[in-house]
C-alpha atoms as a PDB file:
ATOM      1  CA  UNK A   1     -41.493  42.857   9.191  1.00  0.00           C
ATOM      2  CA  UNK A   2     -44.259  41.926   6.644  1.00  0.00           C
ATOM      3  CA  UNK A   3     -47.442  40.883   8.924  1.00  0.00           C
ATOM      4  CA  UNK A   4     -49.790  38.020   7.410  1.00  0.00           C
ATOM      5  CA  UNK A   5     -53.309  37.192   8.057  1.00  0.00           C
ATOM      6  CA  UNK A   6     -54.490  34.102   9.945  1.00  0.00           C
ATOM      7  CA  UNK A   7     -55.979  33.099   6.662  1.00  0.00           C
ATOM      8  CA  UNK A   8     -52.970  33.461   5.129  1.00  0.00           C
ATOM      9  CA  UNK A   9     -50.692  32.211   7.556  1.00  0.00           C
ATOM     10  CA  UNK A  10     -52.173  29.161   7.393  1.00  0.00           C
ATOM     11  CA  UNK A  11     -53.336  28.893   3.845  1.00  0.00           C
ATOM     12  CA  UNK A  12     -49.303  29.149   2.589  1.00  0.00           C
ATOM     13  CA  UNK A  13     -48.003  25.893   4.490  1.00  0.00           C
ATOM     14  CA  UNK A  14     -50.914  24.066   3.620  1.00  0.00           C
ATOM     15  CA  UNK A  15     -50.927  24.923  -0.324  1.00  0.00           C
ATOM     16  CA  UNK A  16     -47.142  24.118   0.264  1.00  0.00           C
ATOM     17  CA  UNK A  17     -47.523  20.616   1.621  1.00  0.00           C
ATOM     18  CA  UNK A  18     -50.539  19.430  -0.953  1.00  0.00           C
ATOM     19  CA  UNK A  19     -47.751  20.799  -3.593  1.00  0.00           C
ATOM     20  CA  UNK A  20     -45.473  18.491  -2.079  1.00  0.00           C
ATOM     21  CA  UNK A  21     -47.922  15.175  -1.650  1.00  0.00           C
ATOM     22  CA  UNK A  22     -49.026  15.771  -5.265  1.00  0.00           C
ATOM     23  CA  UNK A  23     -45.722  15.604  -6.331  1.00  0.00           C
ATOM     24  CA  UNK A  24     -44.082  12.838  -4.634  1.00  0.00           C
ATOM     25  CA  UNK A  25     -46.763  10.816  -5.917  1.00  0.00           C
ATOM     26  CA  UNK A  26     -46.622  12.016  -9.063  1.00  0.00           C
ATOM     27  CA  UNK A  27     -42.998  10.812  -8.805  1.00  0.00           C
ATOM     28  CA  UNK A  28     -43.791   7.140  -8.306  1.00  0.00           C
ATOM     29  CA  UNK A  29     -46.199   6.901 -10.494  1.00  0.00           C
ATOM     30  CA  UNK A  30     -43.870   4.985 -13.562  1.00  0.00           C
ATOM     31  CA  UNK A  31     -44.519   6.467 -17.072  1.00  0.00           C
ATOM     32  CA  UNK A  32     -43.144   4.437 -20.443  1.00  0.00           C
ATOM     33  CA  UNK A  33     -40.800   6.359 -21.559  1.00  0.00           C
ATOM     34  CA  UNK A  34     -40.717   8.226 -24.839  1.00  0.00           C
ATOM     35  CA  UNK A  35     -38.969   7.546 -27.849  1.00  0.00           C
ATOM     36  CA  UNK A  36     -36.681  10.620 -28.205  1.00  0.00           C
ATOM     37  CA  UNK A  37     -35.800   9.639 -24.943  1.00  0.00           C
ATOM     38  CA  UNK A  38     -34.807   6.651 -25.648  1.00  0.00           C
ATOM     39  CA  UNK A  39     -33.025   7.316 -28.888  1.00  0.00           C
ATOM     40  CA  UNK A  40     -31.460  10.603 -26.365  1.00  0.00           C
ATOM     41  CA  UNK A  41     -30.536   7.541 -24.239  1.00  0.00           C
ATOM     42  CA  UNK A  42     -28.494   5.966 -27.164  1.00  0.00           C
ATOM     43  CA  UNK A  43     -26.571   8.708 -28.363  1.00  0.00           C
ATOM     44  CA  UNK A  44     -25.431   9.415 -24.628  1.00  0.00           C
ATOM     45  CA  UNK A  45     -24.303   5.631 -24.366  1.00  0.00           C
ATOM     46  CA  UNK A  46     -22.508   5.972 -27.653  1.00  0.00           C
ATOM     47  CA  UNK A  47     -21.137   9.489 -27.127  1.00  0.00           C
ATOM     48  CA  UNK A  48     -19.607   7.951 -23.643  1.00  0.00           C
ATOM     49  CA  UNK A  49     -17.816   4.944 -24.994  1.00  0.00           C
ATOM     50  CA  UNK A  50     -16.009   6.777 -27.029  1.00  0.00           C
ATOM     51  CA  UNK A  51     -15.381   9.814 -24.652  1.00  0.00           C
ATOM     52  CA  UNK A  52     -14.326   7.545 -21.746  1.00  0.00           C
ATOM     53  CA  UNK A  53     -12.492   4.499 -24.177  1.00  0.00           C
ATOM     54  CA  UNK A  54      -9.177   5.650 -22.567  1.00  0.00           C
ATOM     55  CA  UNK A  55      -9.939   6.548 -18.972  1.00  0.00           C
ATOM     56  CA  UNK A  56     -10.242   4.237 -16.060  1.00  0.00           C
ATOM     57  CA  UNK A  57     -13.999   3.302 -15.961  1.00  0.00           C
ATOM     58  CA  UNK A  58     -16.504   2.720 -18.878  1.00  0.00           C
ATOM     59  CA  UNK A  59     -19.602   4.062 -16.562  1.00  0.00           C
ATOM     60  CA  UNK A  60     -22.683   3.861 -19.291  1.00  0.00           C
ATOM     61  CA  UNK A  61     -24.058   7.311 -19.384  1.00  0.00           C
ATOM     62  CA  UNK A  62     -27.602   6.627 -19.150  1.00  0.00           C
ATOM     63  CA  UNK A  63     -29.037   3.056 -19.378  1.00  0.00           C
ATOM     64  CA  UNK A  64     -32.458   1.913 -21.459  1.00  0.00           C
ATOM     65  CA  UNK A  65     -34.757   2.423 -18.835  1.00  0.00           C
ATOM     66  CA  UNK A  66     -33.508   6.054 -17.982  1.00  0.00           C
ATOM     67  CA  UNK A  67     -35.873   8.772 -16.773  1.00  0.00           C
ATOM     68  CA  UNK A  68     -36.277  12.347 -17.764  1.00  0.00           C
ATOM     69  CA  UNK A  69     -34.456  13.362 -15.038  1.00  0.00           C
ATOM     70  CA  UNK A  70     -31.403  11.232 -15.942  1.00  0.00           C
ATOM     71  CA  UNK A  71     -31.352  12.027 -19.165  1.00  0.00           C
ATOM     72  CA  UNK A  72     -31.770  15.894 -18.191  1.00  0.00           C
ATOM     73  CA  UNK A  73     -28.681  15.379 -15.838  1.00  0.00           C
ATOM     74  CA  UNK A  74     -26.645  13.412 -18.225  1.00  0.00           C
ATOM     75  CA  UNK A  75     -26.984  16.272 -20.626  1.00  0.00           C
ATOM     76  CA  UNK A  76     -26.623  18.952 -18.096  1.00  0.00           C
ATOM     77  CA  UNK A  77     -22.790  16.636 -17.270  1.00  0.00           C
ATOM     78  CA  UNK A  78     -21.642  16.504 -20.761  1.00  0.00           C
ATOM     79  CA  UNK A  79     -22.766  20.201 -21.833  1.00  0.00           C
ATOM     80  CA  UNK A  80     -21.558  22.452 -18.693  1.00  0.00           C
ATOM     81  CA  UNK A  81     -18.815  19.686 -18.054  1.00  0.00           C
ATOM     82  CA  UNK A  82     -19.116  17.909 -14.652  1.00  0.00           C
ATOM     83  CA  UNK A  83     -16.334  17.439 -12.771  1.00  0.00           C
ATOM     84  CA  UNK A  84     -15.920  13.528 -12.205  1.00  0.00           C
ATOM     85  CA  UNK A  85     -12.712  12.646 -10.999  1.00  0.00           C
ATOM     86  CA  UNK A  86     -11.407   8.787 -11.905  1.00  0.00           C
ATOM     87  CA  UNK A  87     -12.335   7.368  -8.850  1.00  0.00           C
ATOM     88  CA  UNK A  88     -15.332   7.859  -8.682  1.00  0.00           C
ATOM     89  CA  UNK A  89     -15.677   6.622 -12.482  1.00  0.00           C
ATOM     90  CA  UNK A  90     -14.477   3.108 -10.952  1.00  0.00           C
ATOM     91  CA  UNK A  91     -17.325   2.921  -8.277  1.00  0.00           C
ATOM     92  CA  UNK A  92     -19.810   3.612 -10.157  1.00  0.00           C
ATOM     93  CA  UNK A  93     -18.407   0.979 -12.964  1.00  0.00           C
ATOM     94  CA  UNK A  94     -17.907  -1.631  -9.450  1.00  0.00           C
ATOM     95  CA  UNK A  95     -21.838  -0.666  -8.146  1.00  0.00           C
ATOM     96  CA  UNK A  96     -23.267  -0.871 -11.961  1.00  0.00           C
ATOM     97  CA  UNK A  97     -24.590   2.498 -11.953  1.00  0.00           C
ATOM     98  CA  UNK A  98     -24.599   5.219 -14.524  1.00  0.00           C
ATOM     99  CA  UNK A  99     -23.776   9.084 -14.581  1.00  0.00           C
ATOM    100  CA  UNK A 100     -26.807   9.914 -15.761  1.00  0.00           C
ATOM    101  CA  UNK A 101     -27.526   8.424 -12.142  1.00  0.00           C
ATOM    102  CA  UNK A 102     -25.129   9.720 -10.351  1.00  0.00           C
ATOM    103  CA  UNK A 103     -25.518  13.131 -11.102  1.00  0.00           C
ATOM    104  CA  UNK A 104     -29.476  13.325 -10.865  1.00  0.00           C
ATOM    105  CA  UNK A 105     -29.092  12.625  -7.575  1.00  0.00           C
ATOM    106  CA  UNK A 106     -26.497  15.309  -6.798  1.00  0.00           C
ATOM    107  CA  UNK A 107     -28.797  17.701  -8.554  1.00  0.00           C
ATOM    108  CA  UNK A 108     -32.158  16.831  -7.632  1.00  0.00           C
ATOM    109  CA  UNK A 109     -29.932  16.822  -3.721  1.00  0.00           C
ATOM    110  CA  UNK A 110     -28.471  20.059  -4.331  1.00  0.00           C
ATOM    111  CA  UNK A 111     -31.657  21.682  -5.254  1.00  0.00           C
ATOM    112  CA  UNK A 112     -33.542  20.204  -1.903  1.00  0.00           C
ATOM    113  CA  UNK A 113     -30.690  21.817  -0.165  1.00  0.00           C
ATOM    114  CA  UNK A 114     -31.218  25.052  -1.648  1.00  0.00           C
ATOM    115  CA  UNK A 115     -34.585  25.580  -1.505  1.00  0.00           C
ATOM    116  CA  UNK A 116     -36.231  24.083   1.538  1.00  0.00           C
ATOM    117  CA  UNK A 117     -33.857  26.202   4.141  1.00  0.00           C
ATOM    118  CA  UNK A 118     -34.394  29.191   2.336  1.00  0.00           C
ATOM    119  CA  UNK A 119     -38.267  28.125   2.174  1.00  0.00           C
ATOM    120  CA  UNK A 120     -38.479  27.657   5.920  1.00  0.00           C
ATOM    121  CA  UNK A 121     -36.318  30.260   6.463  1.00  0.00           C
ATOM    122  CA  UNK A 122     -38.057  33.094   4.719  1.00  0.00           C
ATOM    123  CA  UNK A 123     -41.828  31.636   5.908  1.00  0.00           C
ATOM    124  CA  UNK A 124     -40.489  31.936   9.521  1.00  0.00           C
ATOM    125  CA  UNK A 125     -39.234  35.703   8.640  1.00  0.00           C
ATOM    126  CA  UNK A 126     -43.056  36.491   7.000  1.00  0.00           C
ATOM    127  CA  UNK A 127     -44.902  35.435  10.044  1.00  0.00           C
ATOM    128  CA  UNK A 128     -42.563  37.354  12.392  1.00  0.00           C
ATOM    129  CA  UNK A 129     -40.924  34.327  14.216  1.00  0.00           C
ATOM    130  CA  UNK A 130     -37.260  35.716  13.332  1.00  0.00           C
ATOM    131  CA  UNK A 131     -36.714  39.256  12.575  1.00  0.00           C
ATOM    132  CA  UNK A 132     -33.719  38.880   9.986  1.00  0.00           C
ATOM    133  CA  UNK A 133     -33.711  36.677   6.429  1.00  0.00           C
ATOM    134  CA  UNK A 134     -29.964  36.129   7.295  1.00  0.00           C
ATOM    135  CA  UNK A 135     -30.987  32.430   7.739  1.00  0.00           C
ATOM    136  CA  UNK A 136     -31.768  31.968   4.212  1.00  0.00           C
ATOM    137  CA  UNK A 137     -27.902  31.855   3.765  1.00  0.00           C
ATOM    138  CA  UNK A 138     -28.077  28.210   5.081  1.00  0.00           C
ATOM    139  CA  UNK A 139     -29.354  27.103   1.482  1.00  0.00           C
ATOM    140  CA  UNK A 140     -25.468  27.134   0.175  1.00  0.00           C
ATOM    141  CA  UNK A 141     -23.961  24.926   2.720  1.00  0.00           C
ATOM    142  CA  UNK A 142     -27.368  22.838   2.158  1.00  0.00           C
ATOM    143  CA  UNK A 143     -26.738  23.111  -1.780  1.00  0.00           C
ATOM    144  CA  UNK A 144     -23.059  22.042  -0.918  1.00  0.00           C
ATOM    145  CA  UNK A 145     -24.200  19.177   1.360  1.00  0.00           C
ATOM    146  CA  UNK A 146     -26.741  17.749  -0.926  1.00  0.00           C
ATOM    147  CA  UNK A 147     -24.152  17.738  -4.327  1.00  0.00           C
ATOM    148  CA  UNK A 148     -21.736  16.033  -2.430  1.00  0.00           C
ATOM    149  CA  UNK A 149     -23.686  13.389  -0.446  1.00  0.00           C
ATOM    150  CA  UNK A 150     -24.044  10.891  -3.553  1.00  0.00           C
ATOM    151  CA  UNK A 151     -20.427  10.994  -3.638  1.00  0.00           C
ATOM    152  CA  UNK A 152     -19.963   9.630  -0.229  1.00  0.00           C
ATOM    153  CA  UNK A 153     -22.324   7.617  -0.841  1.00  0.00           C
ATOM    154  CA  UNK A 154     -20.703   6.110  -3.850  1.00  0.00           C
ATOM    155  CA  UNK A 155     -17.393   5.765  -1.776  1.00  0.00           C
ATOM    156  CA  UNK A 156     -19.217   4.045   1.510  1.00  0.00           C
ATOM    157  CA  UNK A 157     -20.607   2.008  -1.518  1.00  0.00           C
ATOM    158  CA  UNK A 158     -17.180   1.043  -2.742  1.00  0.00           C
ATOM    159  CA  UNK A 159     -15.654  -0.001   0.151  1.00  0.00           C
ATOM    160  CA  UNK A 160     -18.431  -2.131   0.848  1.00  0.00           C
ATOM    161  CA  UNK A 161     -18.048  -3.244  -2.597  1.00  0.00           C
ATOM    162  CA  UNK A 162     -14.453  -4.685  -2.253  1.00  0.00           C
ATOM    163  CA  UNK A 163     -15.122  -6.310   0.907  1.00  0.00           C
ATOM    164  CA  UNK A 164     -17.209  -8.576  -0.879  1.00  0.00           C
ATOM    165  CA  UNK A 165     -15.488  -9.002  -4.042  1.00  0.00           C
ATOM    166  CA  UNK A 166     -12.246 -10.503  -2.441  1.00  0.00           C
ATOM    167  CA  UNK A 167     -14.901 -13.400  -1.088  1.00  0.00           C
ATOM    168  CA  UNK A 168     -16.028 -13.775  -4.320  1.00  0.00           C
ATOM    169  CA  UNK A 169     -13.034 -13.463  -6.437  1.00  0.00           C
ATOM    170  CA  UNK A 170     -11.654 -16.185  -3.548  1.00  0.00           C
ATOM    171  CA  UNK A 171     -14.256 -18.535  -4.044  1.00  0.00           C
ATOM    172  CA  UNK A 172     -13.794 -17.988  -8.157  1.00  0.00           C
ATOM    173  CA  UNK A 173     -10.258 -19.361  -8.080  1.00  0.00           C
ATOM    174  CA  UNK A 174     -11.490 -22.491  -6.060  1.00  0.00           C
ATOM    175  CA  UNK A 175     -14.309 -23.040  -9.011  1.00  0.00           C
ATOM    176  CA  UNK A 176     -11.978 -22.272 -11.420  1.00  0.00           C
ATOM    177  CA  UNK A 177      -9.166 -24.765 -10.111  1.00  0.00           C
ATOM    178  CA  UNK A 178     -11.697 -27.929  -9.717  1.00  0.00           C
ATOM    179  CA  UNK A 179     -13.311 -27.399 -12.912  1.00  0.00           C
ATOM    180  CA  UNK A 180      -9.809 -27.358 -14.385  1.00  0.00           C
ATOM    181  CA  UNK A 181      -8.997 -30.606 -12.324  1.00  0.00           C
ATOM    182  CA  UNK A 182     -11.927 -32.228 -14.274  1.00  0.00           C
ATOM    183  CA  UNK A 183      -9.932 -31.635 -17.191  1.00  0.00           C
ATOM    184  CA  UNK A 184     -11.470 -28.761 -18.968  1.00  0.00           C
ATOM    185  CA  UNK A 185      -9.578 -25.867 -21.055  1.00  0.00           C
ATOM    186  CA  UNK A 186      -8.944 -22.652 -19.426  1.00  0.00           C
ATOM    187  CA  UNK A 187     -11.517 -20.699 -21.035  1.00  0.00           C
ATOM    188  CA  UNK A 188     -14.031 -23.652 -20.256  1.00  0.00           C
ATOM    189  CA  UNK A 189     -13.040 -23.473 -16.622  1.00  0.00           C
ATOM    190  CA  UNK A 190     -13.101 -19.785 -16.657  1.00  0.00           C
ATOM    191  CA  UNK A 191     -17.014 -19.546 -18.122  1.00  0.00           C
ATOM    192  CA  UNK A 192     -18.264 -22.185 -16.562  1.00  0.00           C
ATOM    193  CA  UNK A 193     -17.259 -21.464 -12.975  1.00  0.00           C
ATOM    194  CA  UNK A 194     -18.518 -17.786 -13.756  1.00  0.00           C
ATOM    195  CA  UNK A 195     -22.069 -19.396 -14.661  1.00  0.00           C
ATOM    196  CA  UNK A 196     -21.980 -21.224 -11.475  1.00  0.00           C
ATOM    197  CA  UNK A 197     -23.295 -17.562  -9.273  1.00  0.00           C
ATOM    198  CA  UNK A 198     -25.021 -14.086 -10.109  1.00  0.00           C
ATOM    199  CA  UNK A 199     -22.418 -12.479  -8.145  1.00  0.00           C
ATOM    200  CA  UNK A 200     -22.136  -8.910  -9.657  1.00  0.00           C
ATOM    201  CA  UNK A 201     -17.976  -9.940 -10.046  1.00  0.00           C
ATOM    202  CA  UNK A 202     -18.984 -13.729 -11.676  1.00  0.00           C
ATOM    203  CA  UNK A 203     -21.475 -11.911 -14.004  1.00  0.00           C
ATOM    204  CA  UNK A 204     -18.713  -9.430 -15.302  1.00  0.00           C
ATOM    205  CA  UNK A 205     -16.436 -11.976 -15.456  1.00  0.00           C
ATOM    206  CA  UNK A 206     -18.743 -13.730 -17.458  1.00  0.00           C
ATOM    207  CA  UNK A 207     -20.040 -10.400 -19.754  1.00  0.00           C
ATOM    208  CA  UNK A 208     -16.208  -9.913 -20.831  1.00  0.00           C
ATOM    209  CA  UNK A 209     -15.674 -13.561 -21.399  1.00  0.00           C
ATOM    210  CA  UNK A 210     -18.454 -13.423 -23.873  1.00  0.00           C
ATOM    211  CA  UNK A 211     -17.235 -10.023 -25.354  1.00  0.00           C
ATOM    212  CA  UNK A 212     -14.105 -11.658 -25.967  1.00  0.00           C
ATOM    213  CA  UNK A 213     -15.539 -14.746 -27.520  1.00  0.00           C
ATOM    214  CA  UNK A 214     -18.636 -12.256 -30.056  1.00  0.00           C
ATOM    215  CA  UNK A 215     -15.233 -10.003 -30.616  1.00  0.00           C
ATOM    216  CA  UNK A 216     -12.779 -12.534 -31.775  1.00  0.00           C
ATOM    217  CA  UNK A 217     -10.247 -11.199 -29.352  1.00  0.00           C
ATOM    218  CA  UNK A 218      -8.141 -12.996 -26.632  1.00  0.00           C
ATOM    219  CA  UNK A 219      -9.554 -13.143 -23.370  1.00  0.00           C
ATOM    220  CA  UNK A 220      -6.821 -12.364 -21.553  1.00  0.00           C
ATOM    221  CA  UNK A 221      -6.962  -9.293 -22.839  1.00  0.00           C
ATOM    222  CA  UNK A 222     -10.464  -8.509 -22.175  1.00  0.00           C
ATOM    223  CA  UNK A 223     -10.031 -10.326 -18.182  1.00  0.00           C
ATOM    224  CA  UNK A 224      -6.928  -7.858 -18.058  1.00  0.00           C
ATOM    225  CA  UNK A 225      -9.336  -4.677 -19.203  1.00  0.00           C
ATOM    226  CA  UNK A 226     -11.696  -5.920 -16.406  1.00  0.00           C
ATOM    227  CA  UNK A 227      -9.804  -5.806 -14.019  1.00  0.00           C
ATOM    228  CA  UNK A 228      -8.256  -2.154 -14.571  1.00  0.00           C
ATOM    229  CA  UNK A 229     -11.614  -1.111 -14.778  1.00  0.00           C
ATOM    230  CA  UNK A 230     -13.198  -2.994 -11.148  1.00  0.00           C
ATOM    231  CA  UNK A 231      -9.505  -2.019  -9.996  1.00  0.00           C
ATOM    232  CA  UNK A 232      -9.234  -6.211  -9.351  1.00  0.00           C
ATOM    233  CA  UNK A 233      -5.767  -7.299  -9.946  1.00  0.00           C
ATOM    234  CA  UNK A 234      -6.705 -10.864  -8.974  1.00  0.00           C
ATOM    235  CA  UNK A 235      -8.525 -10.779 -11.892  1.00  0.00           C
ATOM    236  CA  UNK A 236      -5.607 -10.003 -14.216  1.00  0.00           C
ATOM    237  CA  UNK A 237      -3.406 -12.303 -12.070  1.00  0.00           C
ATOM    238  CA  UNK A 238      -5.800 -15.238 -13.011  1.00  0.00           C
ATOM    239  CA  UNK A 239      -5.742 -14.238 -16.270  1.00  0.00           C
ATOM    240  CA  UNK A 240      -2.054 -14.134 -16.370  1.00  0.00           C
ATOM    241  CA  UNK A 241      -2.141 -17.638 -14.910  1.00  0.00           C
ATOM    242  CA  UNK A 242      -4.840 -19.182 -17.028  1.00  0.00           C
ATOM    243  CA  UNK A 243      -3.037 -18.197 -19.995  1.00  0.00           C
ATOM    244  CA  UNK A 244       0.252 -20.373 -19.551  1.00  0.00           C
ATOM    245  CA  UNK A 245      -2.732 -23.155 -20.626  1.00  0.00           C
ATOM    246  CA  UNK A 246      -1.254 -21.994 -24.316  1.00  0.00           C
ATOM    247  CA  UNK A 247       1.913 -22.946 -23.278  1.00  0.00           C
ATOM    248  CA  UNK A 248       1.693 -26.712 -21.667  1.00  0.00           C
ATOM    249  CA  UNK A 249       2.139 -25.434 -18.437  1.00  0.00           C
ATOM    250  CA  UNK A 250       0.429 -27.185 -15.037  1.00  0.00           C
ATOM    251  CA  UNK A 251      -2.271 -24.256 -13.923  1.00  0.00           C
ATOM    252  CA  UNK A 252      -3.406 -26.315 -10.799  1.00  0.00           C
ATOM    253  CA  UNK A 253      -0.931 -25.581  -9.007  1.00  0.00           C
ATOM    254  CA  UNK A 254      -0.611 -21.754  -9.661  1.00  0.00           C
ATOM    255  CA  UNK A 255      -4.030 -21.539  -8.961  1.00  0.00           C
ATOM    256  CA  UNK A 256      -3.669 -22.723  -5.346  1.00  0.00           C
ATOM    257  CA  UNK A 257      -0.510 -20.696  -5.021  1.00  0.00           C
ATOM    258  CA  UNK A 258      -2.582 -17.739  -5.851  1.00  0.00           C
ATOM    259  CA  UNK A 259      -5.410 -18.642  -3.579  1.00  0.00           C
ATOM    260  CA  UNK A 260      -3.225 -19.095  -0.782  1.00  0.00           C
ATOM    261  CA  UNK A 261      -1.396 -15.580  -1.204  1.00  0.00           C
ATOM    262  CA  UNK A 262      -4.971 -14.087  -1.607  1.00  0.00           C
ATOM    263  CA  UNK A 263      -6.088 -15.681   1.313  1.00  0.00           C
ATOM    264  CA  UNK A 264      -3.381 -14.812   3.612  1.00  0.00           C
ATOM    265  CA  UNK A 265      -3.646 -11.092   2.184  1.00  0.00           C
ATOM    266  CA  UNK A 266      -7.518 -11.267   3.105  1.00  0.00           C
ATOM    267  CA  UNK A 267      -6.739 -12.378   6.681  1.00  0.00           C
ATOM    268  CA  UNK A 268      -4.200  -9.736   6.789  1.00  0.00           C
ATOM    269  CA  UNK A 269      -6.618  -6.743   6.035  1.00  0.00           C
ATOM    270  CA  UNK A 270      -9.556  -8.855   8.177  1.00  0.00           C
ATOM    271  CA  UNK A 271      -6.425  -8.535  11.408  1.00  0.00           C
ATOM    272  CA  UNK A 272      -5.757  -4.988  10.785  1.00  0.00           C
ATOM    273  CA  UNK A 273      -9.265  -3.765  10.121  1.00  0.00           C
ATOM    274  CA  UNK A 274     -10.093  -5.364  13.424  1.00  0.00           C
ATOM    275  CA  UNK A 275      -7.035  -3.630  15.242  1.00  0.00           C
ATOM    276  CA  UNK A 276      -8.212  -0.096  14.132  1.00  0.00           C
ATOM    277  CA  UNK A 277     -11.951  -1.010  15.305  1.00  0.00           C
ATOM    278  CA  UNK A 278     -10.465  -2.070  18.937  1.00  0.00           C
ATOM    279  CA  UNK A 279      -8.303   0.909  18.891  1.00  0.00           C
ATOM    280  CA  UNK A 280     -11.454   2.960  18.014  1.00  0.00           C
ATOM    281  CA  UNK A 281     -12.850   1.659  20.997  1.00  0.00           C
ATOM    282  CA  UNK A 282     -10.770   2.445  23.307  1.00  0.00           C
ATOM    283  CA  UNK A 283     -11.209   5.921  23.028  1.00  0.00           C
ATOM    284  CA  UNK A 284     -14.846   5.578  24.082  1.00  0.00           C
ATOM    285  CA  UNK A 285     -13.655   3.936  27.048  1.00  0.00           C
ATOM    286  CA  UNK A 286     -11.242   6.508  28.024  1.00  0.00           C
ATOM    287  CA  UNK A 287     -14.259   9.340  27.968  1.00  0.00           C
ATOM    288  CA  UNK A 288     -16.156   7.849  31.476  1.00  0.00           C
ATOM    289  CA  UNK A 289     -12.460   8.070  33.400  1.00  0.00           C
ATOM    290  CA  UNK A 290     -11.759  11.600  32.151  1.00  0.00           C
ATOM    291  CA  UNK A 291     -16.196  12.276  33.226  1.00  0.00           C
ATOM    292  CA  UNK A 292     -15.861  10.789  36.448  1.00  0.00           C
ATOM    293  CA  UNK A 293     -12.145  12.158  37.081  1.00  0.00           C
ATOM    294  CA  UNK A 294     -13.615  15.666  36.278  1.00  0.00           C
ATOM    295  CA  UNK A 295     -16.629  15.190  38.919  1.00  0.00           C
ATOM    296  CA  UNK A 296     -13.767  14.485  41.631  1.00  0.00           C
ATOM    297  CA  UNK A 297     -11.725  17.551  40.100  1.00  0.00           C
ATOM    298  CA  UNK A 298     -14.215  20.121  39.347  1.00  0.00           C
ATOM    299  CA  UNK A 299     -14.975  20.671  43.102  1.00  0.00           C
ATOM    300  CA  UNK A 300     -11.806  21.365  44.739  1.00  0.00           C
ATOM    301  CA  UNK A 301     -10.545  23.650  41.914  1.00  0.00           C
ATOM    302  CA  UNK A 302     -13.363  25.783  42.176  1.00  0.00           C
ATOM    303  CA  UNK A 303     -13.050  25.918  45.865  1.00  0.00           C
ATOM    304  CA  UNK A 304      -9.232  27.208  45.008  1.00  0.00           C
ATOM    305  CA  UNK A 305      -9.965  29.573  42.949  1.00  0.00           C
ATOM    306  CA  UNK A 306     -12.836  31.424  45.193  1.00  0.00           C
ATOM    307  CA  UNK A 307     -10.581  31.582  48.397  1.00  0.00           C
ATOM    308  CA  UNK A 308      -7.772  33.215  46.059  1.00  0.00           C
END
């Protein structure tokens, strides 16, 4: 065991925590960003769409206003190869978030988890308060924990994500269907209802509408590509439905057809959702009979087993 003096002993967590205040306020301090990192920031954006054209999710890379440490992990994930499953390309496509993003956050994670137990770990071992740097061990499970808590994260995002969406993609169709009743073309009725909110689903509705239109391409097509990629198929259904416009057919109708099965489908999941929270609670209600059932039970069994 290495002994330290009291000057020492205290000197080293002190030094350690003024490192650590300097630096987290060196990290909100916001600097302009350079220009090779912003040109850096344009390659990776241009390098993606064509890397991820035929996947699931178009996830930007990095966006304009990326920071070092973005564009250092959206490097490090397209030169040692990141593992990012398709899933996961979706959510961060649904929660408008990039990589780049994604990954400096498992990283700068991953690094707090390795280095602060093994920090406390081996300052406890120098100043005698465990006798073994065993501990230090704990900084892989930490690494592990911190890599992989951004991509719960990401899924708790998602599911939050959806909840919302079927409200708004709901509430779309009944825009959609009134705007058409004033007598509007489909893709009239389809932009302006999506101008009508800043709901993240209205304002990509609204984005691919608009790529369509600058592209000279149909928007079904591009409503259809939206909705693989937000894994929506109400989205593609309404396109599918707004598109019989080309053919003289009545849409007002469909439309409330549609909103009626989506509705029903929405109360469905709302029923079963709350089923599996009361069944949930019943098994906190079981635990105070099986406590008081074992005060009663403990007593005479032990009394049993000391006269045998």
């Amino acid at each position: 065991m290495i002994g330290l003096s009291p000057v020492a002993a205290v000197a080293l967590p002190a030094t350690m925590a003024a490192g650590g205040l300097v630096l987290m306020v060196a990290g909100t301090l916001r600097q302009p960003p350079r220009l090779k990192a912003a040109l850096a920031g344009l390659d990776y954006d241009l390098g993606l769409s064509v890397d991820m054209a035929d996947g699931a999710g178009e996830a930007g890379l990095v966006d304009s206003a990326a920071g070092r440490i973005e564009l250092w992990a959206a490097n490090a994930f397209q030169r040692w190869h990141l593992p990012l499953g398709e899933t996961s390309r979706q959510c961060l496509v649904q929660q408008d978030r990039t990589v780049g993003d994604l990954f400096a956050a498992k990283l700068v994670l991953a690094m707090a988890g390795l280095i602060v137990p093994a920090l406390v770990a081996g300052m406890a071992w120098l100043m005698g308060v465990i006798g073994t740097p065993w501990p230090i061990g704990i900084s892989l499970i930490g690494a592990t924990a911190g890599y992989l808590w951004p991509d719960w994260q990401l899924r708790r995002g998602a599911v939050s994500w959806h909840e919302h969406s079927a409200d708004a993609i709901s509430v779309y169709f009944d825009l959609v269907t009134l705007i058409r009743l004033g007598n509007a073309s489909a893709v009239q009725a389809l932009r302006e209802a999506a101008d009508l909110s800043s709901t993240p689903v209205f304002v990509q509705v609204r984005d691919a509408l608009d790529r369509a239109r600058l592209q000279q391409r149909s928007p079904w097509d591009e409503l259809h590509r939206l909705a693989s990629n937000l894994g929506l198929p109400e989205v593609g259904d309404l396109a599918d439905i707004m598109a019989l416009d080309e053919q003289g057919a009545a849409l007002v109708d469909a439309l409330r057809a549609r909103v009626r099965e989506m509705r029903k489908a929405h109360l469905a999941t709302a029923q079963l959702a709350a089923q599996k929270h009361a069944e949930g609670m019943t098994v906190w209600m079981v635990v105070p009979v099986l406590v008081f059932a074992m005060i009663f039970l403990i007593p005479p069994i032990m009394t049993m087993l000391s006269g045998m």
